[in-house]
N, C-alpha and C. Protein backbone atom coordinates (compact mmCIF):
# COMPACT_ATOMS: atom_id res chain seq x y z
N UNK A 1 -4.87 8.73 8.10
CA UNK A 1 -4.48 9.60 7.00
C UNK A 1 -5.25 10.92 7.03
N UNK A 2 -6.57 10.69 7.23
CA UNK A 2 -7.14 12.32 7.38
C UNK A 2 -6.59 13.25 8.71
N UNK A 3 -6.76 12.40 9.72
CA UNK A 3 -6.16 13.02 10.64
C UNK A 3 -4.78 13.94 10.61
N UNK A 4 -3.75 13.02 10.01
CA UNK A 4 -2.89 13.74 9.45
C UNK A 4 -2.75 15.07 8.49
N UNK A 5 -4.06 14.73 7.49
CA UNK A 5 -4.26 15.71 6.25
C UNK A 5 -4.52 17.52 7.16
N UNK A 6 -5.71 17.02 8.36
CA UNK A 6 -6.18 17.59 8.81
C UNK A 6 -5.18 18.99 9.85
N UNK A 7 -4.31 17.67 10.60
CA UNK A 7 -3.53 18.58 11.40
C UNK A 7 -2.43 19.38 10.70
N UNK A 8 -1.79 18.95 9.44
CA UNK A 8 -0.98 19.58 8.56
C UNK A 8 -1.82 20.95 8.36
N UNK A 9 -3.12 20.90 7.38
CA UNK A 9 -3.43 21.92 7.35
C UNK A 9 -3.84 23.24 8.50
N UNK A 10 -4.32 22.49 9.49
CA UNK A 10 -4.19 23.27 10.22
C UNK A 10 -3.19 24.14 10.97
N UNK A 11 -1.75 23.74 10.83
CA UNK A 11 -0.75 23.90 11.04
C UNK A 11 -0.51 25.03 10.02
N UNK A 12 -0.57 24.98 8.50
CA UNK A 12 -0.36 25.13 8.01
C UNK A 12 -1.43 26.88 7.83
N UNK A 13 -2.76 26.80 8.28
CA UNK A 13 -2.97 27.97 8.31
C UNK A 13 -2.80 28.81 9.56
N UNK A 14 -2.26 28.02 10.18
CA UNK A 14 -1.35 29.27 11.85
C UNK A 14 -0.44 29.49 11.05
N UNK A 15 0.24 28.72 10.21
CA UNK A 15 1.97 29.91 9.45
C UNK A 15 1.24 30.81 8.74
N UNK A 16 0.22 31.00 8.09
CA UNK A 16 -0.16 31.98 7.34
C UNK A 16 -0.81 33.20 7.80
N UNK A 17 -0.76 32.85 9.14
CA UNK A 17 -1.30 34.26 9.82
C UNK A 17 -0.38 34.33 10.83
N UNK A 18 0.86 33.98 10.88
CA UNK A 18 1.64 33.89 12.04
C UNK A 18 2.74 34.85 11.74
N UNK A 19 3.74 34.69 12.40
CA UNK A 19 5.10 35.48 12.10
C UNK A 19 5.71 34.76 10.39
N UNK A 20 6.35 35.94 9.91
CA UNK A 20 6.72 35.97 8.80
C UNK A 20 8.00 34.53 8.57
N UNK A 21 8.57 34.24 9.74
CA UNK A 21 9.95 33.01 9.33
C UNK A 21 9.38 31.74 9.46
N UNK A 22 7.84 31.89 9.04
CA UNK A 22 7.35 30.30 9.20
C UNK A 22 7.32 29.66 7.64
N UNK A 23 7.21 29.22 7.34
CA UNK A 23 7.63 28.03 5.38
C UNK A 23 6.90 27.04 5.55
N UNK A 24 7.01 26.90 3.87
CA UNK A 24 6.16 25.36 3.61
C UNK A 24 7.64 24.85 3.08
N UNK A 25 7.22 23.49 3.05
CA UNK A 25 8.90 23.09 2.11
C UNK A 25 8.40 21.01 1.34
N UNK A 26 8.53 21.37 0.89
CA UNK A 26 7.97 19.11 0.10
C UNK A 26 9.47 18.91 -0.77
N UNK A 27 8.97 17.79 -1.09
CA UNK A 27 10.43 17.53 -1.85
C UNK A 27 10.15 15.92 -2.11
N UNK A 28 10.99 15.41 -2.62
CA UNK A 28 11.38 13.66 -3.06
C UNK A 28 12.19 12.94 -1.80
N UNK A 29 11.62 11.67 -1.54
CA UNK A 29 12.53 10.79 -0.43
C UNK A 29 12.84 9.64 -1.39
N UNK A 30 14.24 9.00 -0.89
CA UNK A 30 14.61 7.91 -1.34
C UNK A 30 15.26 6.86 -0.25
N UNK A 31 14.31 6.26 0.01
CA UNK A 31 14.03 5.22 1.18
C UNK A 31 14.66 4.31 1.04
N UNK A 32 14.86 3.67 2.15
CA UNK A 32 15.37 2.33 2.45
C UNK A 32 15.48 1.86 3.77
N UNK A 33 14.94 0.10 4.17
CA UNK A 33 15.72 0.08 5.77
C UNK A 33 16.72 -0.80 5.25
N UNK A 34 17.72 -0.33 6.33
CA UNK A 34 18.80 -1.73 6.27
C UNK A 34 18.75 -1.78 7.70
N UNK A 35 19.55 -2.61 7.64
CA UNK A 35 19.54 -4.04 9.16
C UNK A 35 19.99 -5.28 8.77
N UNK A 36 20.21 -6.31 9.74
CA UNK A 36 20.64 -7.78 9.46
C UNK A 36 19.30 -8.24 8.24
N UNK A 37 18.60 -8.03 7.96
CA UNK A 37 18.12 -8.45 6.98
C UNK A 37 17.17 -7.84 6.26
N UNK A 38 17.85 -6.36 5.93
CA UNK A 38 17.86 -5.39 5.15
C UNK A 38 18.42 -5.25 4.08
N UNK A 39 19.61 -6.60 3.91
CA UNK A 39 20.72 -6.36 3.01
C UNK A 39 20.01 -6.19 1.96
N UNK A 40 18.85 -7.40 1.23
CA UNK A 40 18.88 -7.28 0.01
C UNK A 40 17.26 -6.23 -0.24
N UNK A 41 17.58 -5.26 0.65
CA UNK A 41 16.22 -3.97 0.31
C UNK A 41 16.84 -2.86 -0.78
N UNK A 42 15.92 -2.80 -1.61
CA UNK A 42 16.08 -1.60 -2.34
C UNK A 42 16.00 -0.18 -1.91
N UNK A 43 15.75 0.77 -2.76
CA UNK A 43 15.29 2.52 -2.38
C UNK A 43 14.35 2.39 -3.31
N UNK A 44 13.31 2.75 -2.60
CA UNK A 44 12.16 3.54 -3.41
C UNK A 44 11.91 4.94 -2.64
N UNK A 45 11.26 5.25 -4.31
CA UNK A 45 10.91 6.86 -4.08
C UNK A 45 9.87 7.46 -3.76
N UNK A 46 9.53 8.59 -2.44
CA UNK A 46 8.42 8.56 -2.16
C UNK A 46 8.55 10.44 -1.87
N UNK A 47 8.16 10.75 -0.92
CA UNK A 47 7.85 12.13 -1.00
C UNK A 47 7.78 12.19 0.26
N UNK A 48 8.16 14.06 1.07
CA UNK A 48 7.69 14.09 2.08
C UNK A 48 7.15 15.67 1.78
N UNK A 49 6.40 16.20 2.62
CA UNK A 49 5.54 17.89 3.24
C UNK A 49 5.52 18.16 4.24
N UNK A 50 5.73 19.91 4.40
CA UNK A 50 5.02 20.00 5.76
C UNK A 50 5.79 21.60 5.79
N UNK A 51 5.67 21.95 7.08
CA UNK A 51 5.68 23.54 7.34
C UNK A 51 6.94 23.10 8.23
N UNK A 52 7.75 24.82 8.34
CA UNK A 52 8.90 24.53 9.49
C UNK A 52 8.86 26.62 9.51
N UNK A 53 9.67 26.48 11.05
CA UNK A 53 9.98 27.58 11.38
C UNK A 53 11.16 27.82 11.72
N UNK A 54 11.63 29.28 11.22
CA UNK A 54 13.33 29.34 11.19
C UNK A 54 14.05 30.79 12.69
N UNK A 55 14.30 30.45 13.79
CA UNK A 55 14.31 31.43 14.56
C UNK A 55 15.89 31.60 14.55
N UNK A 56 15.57 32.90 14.56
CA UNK A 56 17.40 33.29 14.75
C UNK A 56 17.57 33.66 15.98
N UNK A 57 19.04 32.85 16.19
CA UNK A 57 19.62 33.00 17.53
C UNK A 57 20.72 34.01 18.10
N UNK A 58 21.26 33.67 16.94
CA UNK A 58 22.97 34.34 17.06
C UNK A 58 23.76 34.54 16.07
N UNK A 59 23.59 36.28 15.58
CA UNK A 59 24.62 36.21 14.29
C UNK A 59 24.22 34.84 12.72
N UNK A 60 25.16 34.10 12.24
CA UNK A 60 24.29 33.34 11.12
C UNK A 60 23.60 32.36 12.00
N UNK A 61 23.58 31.89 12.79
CA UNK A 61 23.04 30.46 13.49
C UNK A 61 21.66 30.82 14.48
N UNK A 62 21.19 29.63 13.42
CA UNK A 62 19.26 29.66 13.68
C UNK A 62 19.14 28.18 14.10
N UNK A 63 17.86 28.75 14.75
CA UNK A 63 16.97 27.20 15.02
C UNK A 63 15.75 26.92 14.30
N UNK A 64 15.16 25.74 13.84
CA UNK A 64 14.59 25.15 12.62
C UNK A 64 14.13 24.00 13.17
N UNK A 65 12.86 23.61 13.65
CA UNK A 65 11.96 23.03 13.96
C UNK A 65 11.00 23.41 12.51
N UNK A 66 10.55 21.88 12.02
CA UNK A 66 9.88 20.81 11.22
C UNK A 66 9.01 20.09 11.69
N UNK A 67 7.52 20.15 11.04
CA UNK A 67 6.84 19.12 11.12
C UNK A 67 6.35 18.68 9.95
N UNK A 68 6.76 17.11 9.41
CA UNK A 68 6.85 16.80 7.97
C UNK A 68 5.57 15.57 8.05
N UNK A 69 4.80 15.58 6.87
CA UNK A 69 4.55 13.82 6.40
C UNK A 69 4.92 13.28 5.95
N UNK A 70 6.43 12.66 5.67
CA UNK A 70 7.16 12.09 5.02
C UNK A 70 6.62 10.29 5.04
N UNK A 71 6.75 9.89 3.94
CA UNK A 71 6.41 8.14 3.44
C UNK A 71 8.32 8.06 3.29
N UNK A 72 8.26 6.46 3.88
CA UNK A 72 9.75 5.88 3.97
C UNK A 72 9.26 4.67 3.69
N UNK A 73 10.49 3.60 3.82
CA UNK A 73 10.25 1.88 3.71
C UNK A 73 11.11 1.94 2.73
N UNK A 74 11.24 0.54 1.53
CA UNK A 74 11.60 -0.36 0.70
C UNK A 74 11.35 -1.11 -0.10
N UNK A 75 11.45 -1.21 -0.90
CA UNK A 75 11.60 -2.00 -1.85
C UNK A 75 11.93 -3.78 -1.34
N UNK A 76 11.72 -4.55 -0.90
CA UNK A 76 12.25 -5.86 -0.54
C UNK A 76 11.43 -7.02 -0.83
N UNK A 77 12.59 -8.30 -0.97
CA UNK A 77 12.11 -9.29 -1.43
C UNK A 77 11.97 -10.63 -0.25
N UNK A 78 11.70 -11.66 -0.44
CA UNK A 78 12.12 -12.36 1.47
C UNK A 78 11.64 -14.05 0.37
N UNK A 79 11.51 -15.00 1.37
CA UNK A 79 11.29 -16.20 0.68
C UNK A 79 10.83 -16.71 2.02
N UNK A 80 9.40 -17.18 1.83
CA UNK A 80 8.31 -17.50 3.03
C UNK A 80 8.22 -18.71 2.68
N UNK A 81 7.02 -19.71 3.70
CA UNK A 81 6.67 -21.16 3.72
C UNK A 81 6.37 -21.28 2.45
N UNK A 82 7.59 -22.53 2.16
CA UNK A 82 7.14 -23.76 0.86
C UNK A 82 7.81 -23.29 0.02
N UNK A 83 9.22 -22.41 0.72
CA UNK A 83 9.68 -21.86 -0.68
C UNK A 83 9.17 -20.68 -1.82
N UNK A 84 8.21 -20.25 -0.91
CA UNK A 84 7.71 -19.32 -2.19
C UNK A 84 8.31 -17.96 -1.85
N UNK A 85 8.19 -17.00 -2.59
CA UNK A 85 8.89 -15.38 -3.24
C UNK A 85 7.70 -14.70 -2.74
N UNK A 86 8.18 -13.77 -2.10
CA UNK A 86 7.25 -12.36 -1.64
C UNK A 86 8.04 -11.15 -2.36
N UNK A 87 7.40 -10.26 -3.37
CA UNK A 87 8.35 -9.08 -3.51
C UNK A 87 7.24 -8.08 -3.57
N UNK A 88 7.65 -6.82 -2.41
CA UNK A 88 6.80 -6.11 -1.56
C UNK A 88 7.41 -4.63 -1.85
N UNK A 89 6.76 -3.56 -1.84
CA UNK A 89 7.22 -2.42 -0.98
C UNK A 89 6.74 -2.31 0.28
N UNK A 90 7.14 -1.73 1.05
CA UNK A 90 6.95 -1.83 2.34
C UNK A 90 7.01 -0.16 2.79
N UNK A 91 5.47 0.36 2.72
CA UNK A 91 5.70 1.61 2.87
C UNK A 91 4.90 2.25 4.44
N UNK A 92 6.11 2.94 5.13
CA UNK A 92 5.95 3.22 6.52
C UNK A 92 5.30 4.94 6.44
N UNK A 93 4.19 5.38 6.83
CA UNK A 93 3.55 6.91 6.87
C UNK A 93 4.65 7.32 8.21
N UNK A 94 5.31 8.40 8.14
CA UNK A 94 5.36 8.97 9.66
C UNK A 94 4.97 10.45 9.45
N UNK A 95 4.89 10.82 11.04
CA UNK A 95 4.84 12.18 11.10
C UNK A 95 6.51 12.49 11.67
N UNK A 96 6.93 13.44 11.01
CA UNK A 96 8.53 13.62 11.46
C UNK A 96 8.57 15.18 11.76
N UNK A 97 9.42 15.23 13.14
CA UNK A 97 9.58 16.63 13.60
C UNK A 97 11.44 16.77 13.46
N UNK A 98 11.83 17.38 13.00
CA UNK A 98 13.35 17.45 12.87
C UNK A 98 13.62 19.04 13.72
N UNK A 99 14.43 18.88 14.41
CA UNK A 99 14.91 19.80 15.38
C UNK A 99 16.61 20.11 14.70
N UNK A 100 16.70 21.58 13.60
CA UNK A 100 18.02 21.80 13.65
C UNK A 100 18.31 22.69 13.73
N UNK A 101 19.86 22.94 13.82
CA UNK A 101 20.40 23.82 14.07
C UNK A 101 20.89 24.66 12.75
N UNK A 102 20.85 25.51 12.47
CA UNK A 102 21.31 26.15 10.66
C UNK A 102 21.87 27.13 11.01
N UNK A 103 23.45 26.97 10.18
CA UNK A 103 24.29 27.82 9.81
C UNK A 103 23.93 28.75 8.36
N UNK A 104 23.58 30.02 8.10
CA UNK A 104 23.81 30.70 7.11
C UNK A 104 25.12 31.68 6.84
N UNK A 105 25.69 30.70 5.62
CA UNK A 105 26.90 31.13 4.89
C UNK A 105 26.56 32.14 3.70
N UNK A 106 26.07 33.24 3.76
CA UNK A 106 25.20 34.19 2.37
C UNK A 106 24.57 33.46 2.36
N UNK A 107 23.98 32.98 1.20
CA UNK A 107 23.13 31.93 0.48
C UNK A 107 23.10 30.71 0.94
N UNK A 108 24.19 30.36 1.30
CA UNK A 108 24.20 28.46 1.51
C UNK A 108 24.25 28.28 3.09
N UNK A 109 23.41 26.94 3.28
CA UNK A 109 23.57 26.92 4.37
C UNK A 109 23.61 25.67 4.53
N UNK A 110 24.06 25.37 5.77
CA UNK A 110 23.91 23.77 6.10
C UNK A 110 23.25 23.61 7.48
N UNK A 111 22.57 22.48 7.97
CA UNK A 111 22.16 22.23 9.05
C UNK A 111 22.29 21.27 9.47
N UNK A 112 21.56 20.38 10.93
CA UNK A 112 22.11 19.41 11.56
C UNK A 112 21.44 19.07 12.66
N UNK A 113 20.68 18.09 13.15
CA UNK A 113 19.74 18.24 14.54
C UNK A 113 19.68 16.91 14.43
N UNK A 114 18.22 16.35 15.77
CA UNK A 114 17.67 15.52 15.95
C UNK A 114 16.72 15.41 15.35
N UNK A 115 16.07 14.12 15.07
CA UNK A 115 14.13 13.94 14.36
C UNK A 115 14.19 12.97 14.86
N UNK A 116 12.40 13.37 15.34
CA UNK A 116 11.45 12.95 16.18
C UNK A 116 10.41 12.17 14.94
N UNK A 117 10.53 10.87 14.96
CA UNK A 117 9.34 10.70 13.91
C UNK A 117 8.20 9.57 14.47
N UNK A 118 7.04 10.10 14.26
CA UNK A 118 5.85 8.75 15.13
C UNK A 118 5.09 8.04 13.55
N UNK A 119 4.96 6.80 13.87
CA UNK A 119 4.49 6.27 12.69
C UNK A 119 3.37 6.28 12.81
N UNK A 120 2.46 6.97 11.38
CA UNK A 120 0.69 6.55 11.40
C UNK A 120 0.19 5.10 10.92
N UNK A 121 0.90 4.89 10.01
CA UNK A 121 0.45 3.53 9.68
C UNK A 121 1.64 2.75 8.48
N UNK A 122 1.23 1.75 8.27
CA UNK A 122 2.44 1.14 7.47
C UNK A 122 1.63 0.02 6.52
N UNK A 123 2.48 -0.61 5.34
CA UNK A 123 1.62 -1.26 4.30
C UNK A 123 2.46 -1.73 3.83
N UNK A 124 2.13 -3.35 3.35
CA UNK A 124 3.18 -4.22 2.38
C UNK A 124 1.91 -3.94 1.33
N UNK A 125 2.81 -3.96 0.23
CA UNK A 125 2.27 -4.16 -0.76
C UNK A 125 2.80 -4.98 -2.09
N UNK A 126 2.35 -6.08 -2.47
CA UNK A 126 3.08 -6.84 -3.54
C UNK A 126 2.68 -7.98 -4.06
N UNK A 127 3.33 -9.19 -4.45
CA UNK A 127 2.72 -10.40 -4.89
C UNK A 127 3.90 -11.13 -4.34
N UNK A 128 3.41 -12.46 -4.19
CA UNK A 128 3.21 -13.52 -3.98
C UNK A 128 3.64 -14.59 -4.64
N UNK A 129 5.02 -15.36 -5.23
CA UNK A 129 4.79 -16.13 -6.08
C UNK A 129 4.82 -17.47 -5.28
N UNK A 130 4.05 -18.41 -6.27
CA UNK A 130 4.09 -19.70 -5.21
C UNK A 130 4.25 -20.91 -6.35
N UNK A 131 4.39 -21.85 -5.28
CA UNK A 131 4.84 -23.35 -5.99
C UNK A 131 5.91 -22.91 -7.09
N UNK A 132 7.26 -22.55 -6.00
CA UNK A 132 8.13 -22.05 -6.85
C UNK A 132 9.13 -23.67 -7.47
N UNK A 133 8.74 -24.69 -6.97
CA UNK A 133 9.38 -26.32 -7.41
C UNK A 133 8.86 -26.30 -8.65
N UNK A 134 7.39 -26.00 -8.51
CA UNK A 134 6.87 -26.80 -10.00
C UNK A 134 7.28 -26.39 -11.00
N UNK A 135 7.61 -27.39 -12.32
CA UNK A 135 7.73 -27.55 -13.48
C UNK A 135 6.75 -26.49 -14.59
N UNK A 136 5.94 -26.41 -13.67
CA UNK A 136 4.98 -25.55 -14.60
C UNK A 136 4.88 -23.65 -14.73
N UNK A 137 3.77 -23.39 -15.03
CA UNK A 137 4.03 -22.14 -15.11
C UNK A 137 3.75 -21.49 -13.76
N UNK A 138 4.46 -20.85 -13.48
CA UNK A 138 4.29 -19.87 -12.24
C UNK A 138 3.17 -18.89 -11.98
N UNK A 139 2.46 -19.34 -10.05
CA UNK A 139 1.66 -18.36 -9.73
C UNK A 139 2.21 -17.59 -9.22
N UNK A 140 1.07 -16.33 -8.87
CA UNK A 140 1.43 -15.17 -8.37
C UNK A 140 0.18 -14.79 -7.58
N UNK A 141 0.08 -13.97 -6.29
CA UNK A 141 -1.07 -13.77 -5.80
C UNK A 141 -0.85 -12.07 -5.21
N UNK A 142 -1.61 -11.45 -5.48
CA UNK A 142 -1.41 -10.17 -4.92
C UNK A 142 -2.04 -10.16 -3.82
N UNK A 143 -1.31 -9.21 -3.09
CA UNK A 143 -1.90 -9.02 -1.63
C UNK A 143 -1.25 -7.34 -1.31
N UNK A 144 -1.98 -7.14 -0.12
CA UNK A 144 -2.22 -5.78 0.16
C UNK A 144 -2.46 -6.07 2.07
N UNK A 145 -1.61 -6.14 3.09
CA UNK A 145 -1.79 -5.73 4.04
C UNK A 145 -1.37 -4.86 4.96
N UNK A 146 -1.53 -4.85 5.78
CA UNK A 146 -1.43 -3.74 7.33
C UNK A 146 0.19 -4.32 7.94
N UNK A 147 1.10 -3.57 7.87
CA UNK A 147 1.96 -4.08 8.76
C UNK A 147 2.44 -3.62 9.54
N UNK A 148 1.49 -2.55 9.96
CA UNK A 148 1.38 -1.64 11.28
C UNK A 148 2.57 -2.23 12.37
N UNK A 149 1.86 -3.18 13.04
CA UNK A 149 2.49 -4.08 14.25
C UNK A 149 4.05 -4.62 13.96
N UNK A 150 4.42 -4.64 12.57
CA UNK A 150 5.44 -5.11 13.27
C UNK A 150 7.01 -4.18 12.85
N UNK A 151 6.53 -3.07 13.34
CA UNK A 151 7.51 -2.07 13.66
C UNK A 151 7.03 -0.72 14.68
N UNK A 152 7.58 -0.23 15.29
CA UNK A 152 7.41 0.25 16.46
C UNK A 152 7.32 2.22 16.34
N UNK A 153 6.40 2.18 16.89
CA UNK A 153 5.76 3.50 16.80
C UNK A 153 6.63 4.83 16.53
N UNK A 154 7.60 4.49 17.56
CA UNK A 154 8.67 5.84 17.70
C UNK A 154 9.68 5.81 16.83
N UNK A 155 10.29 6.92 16.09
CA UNK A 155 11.70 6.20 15.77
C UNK A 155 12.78 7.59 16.05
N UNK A 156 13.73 7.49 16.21
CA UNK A 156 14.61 8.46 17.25
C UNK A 156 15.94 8.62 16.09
N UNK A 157 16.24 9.67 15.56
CA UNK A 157 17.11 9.70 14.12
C UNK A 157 18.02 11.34 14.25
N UNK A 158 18.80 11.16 13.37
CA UNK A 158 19.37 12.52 13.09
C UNK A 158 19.66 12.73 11.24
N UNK A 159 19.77 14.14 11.35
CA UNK A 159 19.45 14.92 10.29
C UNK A 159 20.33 15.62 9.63
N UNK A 160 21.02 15.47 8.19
CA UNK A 160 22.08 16.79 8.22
C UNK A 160 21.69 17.00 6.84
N UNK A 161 21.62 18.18 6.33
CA UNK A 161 21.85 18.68 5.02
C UNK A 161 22.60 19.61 4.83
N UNK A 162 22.05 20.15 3.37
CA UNK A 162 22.81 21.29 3.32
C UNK A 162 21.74 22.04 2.26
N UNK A 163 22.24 23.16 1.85
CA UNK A 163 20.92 24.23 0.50
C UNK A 163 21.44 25.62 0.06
N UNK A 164 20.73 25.95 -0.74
CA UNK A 164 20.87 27.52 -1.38
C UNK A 164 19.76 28.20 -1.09
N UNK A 165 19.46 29.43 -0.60
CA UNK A 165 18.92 30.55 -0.87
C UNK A 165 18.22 31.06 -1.95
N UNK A 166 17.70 31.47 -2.73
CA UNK A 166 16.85 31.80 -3.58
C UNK A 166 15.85 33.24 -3.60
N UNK A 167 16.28 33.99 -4.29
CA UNK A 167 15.32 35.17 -4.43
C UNK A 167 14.05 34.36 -4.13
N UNK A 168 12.73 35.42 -3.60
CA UNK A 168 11.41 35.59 -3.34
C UNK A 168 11.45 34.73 -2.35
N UNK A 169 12.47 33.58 -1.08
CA UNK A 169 12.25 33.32 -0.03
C UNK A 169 12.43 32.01 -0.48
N UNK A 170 12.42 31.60 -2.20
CA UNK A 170 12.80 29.98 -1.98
C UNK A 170 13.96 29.50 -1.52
N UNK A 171 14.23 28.54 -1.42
CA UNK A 171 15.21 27.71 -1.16
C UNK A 171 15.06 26.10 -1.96
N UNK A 172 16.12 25.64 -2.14
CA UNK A 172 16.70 24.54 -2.94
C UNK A 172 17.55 23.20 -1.40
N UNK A 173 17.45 22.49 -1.21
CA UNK A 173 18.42 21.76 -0.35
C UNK A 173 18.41 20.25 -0.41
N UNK A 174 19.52 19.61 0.32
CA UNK A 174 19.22 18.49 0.37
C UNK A 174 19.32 17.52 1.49
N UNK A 175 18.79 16.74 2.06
CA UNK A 175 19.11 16.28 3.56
C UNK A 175 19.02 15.00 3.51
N UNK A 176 20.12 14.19 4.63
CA UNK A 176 19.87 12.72 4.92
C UNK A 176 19.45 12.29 5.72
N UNK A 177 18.82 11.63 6.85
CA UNK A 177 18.35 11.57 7.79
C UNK A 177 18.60 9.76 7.57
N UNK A 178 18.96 9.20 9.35
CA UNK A 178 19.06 7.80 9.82
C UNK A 178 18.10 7.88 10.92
N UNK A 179 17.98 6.39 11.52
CA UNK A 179 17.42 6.07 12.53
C UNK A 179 18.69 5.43 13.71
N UNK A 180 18.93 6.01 14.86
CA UNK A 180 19.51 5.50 15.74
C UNK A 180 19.08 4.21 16.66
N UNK A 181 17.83 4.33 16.55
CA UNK A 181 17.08 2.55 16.98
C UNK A 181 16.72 2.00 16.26
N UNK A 182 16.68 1.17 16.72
CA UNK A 182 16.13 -0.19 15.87
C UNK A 182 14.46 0.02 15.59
N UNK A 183 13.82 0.29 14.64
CA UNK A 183 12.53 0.37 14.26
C UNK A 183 11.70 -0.94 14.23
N UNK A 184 12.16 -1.82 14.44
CA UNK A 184 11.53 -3.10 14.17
C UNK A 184 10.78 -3.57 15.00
N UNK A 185 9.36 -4.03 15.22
CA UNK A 185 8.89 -4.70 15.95
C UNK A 185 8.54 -6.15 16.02
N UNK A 186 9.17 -6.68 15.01
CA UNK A 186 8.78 -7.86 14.59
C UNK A 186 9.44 -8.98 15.30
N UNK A 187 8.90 -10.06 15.65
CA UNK A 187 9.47 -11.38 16.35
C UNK A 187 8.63 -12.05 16.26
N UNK A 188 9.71 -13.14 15.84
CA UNK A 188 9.57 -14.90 15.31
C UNK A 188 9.45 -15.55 16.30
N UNK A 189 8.64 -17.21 15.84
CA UNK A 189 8.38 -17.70 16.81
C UNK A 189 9.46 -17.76 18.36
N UNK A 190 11.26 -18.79 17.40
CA UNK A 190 11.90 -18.76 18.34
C UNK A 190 12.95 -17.58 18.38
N UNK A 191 12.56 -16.66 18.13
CA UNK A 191 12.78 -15.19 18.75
C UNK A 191 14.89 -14.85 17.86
N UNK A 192 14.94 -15.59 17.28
CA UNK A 192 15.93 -16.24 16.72
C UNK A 192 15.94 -15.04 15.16
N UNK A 193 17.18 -14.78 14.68
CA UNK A 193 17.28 -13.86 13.74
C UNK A 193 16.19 -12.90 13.54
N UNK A 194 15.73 -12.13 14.66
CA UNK A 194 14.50 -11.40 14.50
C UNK A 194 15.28 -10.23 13.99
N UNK A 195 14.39 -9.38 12.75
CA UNK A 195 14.95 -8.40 12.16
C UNK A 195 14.91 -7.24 13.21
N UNK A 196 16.63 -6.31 12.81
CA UNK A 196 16.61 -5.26 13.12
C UNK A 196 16.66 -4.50 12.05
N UNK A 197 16.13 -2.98 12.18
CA UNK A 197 15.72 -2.43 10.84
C UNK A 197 16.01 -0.85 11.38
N UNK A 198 16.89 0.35 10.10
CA UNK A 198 17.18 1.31 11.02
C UNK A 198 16.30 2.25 9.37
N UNK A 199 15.80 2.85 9.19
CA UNK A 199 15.10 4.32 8.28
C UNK A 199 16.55 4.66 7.75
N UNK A 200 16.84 5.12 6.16
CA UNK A 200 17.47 5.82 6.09
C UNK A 200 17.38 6.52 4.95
N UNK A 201 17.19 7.42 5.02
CA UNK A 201 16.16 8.34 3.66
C UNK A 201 17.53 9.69 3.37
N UNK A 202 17.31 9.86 1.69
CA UNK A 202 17.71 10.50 1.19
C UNK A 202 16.79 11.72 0.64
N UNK A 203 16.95 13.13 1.08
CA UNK A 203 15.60 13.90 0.37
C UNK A 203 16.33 15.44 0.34
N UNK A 204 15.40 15.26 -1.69
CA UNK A 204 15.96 16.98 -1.99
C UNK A 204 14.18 17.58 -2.06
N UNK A 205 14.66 18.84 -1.73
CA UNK A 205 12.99 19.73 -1.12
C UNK A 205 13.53 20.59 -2.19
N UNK A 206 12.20 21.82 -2.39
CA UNK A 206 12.23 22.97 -2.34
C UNK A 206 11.04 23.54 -1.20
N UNK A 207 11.83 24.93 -0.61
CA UNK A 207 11.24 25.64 0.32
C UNK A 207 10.49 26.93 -0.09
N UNK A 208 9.76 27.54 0.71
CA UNK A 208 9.36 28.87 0.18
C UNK A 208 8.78 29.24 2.23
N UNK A 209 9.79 30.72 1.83
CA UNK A 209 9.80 31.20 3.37
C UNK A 209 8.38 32.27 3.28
N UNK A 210 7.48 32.14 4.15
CA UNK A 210 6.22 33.35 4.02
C UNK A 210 7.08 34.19 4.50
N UNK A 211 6.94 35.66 3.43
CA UNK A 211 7.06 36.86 3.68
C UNK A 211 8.54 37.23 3.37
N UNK A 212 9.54 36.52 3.06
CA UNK A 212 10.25 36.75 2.96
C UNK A 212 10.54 37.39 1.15
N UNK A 213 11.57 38.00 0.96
CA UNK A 213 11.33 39.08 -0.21
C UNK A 213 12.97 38.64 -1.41
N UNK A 214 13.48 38.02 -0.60
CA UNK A 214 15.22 37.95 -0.83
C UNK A 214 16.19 37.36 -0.55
């Protein structure tokens, strides 16, 4: 996590002494994996940041390279040894680079690329209920671990939104982004219904372009 904190900012003070079409941009994510046993995952809401640069190519159409810290995962529930209830969020850190392409229509624009996202770390977080037979009153045990390992470092996705323009260089937009592989690293003993799991995040930002006036 510092590492991350670290290289953002540093990133973040090369746009400020750099060419004028470099931006900051954050916003709200609304997460989820699905997969064969994704069905019953929720969306939770998390957030992503980070700086991007907007180069023009040709007439309205630019290129738009992103480097974000966006938090993803779920909301999910599962039913482990003895019958008992796990209900978890399951929250995945990545670093995400989105590579697009942007059309400007006046004000509105839409875009469309590839993202590159590497995971820093990942976390269940939730309780535990157990001796879900008994007659009696129900436990619960909280827990908090690492579930780094069992999903896989890289994840390989595409990107489309769309946004408005904004006097003083803001911008307003909104983007969806999937995963084209399978993110999952996880496998069972007999290797048998092992989950596949694909990212699929919903996120509205606001932007602010350095230097820009209009």
């Amino acid at each position: 996590m510092k590492r991350t904190v670290l290289l953002l900012f540093s990133l973040f003070s090369l746009a400020l002494s750099a060419h004028a079409q470099f931006g900051l941009k954050g916003g709200i994510n609304r997460a989820v994996l699905s997969g064969n046993v994704g069905d019953d995952a929720e969306y939770q809401t998390s957030y992503h940041a980070g700086i991007f640069y907007e180069q023009k190519i040709l007439g309205p159409i630019s290129l738009q390279p992103e480097l974000l810290y966006s938090m993803q995962g779920a909301q999910a529930r599962s039913l482990v040894r003895n019958q008992s209830l796990e209900e978890f969020d399951t929250k995945l850190h990545y670093l995400t680079l989105p590579v697009l392409a942007k059309v400007n229509l006046g004000p509105v624009f839409v875009e469309a690329g590839p993202q590159f996202s590497y995971l820093v770390s990942a976390q269940d977080n939730g309780r535990l209920q157990v001796d879900m037979t008994s007659s009696g009153p129900q436990e619960y045990l909280d827990f908090d671990r690492d579930s780094s390992g069992d999903f896989k470092k890289s994840d390989l996705g595409v990107a489309v939104g769309a946004g408005i323009k904004l006097p003083l260089g803001l911008a307003v937009g909104g983007r969806f982004t999937t995963s084209l592989n399978n993110i999952s690293d996880y496998r069972n003993i007999s290797g048998v219904n092992d989950p596949e799991l694909k990212n699929r995040v919903f996120q509205a930002y606001v932007s602010f372009q350095l230097g820009r006036n209009n």
